[in-house]
N, C-alpha and C. Protein backbone atom coordinates (compact mmCIF):
# COMPACT_ATOMS: atom_id res chain seq x y z
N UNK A 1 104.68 92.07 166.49
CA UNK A 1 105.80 92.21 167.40
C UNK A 1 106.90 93.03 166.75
N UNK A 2 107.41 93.95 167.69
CA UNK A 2 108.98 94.63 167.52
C UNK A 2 110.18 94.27 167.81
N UNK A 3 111.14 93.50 167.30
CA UNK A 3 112.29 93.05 167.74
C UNK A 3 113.43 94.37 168.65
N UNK A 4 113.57 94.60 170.03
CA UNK A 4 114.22 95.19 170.29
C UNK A 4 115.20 94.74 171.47
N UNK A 5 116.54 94.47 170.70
CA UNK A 5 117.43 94.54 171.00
C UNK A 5 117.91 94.69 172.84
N UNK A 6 117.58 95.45 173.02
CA UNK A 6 117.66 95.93 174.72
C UNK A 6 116.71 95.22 175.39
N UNK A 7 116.13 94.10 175.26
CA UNK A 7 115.53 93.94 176.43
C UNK A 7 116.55 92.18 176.15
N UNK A 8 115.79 91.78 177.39
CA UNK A 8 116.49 89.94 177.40
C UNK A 8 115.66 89.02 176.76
N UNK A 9 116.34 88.19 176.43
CA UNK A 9 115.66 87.29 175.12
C UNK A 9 114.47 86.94 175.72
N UNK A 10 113.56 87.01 174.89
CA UNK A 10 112.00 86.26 175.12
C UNK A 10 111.28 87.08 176.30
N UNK A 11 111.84 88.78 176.37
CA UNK A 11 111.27 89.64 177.47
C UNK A 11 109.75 90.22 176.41
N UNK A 12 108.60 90.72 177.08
CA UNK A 12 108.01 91.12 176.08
C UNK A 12 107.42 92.70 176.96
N UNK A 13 107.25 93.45 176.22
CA UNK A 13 106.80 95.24 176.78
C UNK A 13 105.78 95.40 175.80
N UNK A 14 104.35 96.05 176.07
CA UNK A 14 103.43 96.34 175.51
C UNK A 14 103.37 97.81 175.42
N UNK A 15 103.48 98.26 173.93
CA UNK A 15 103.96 100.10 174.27
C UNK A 15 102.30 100.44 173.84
N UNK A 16 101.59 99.43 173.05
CA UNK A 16 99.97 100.26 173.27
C UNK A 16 99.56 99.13 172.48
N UNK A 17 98.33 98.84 173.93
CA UNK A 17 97.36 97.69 174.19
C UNK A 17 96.62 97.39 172.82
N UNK A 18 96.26 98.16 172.28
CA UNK A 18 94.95 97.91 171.13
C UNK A 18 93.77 98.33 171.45
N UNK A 19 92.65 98.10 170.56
CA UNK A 19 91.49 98.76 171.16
C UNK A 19 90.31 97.47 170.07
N UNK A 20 89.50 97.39 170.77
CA UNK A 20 88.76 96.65 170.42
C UNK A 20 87.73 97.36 169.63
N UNK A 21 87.22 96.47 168.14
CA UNK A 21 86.34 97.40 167.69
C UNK A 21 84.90 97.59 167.96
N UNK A 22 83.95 98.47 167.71
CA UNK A 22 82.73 98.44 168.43
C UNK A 22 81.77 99.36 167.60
N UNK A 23 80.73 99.08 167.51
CA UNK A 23 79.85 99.75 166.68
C UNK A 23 78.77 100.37 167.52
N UNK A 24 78.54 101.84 167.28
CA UNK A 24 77.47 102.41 168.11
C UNK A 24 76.48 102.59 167.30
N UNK A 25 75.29 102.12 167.69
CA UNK A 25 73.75 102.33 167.27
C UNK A 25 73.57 103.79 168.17
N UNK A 26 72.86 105.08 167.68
CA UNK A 26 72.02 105.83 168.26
C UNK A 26 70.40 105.99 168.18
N UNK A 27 69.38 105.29 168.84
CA UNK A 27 68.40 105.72 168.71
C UNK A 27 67.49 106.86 169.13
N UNK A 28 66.38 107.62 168.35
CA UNK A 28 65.79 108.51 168.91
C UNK A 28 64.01 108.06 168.98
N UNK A 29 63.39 107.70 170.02
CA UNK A 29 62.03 107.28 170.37
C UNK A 29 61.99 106.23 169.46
N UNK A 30 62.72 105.18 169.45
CA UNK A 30 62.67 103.95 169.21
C UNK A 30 63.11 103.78 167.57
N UNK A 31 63.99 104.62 166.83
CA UNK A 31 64.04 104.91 165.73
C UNK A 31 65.79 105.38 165.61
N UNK A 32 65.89 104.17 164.79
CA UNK A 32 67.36 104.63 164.50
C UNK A 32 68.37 105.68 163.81
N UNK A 33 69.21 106.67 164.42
CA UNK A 33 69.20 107.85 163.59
C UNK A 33 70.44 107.69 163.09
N UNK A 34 71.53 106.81 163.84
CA UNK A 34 73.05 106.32 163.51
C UNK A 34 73.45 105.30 163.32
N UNK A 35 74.47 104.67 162.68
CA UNK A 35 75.19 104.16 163.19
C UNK A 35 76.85 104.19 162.57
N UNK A 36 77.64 104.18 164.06
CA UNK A 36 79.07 104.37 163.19
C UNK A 36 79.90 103.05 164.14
N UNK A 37 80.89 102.92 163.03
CA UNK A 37 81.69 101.91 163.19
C UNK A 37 82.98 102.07 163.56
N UNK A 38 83.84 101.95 164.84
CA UNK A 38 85.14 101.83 164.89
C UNK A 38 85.73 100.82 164.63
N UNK A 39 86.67 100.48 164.33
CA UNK A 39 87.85 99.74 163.76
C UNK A 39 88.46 98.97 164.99
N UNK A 40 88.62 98.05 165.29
CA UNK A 40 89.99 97.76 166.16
C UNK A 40 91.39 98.00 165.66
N UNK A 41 92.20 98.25 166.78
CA UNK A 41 93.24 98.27 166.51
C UNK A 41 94.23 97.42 167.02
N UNK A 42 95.31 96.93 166.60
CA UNK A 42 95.97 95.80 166.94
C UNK A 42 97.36 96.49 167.75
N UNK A 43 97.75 95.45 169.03
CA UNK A 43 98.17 96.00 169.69
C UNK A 43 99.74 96.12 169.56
N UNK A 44 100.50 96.89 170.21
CA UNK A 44 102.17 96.80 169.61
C UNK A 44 103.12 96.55 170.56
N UNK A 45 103.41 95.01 170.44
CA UNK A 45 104.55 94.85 172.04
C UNK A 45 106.24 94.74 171.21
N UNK A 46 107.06 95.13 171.84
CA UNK A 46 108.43 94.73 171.56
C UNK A 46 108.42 93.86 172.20
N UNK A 47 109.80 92.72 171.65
CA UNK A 47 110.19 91.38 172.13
C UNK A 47 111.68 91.77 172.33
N UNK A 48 111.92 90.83 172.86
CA UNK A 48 113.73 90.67 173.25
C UNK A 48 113.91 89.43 171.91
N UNK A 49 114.90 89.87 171.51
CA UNK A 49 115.84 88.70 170.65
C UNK A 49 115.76 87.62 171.01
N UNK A 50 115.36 86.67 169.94
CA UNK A 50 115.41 85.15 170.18
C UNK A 50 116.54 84.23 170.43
N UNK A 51 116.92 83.64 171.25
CA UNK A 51 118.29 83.08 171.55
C UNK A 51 118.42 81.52 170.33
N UNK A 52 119.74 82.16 169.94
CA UNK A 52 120.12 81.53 168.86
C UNK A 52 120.29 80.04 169.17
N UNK A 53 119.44 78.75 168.80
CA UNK A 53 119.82 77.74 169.32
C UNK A 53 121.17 76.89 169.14
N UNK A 54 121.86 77.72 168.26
CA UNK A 54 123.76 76.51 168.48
C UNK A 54 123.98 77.69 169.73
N UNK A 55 123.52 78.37 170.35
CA UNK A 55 124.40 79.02 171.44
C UNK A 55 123.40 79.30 172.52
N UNK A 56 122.92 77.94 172.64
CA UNK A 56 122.35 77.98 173.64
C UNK A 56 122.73 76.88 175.22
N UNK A 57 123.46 76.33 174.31
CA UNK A 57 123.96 75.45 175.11
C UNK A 57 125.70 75.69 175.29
N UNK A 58 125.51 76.44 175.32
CA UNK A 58 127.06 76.18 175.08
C UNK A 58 127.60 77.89 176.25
């Protein structure tokens, strides 16, 4: 998470989802000629500021 300021406390915005990782096998006539591996990637949301609890009541 990104702490940003401009939004309202406990708002949340996803500026990029993530990607899940996945591995491709290529075969040729039943015979494996590849394989490559992507990575996941983890996703990136900003948050709104956490409301301070002595000023929450008040």
């Amino acid at each position: 998470y990104v702490e940003n300021r401009d939004l309202k406390p406990g708002e949340k915005v996803v500026l990029d989802p993530g990607k899940e990782g996945v591995t491709v096998r290529v075969y040729r006539n039943d015979e494996l000629i590849s394989t490559d591996t992507y990575e996941a990637e983890s996703s990136i949301v900003q948050i709104g500021p956490s409301i301070d609890p002595d000023k929450r009541n008040k």
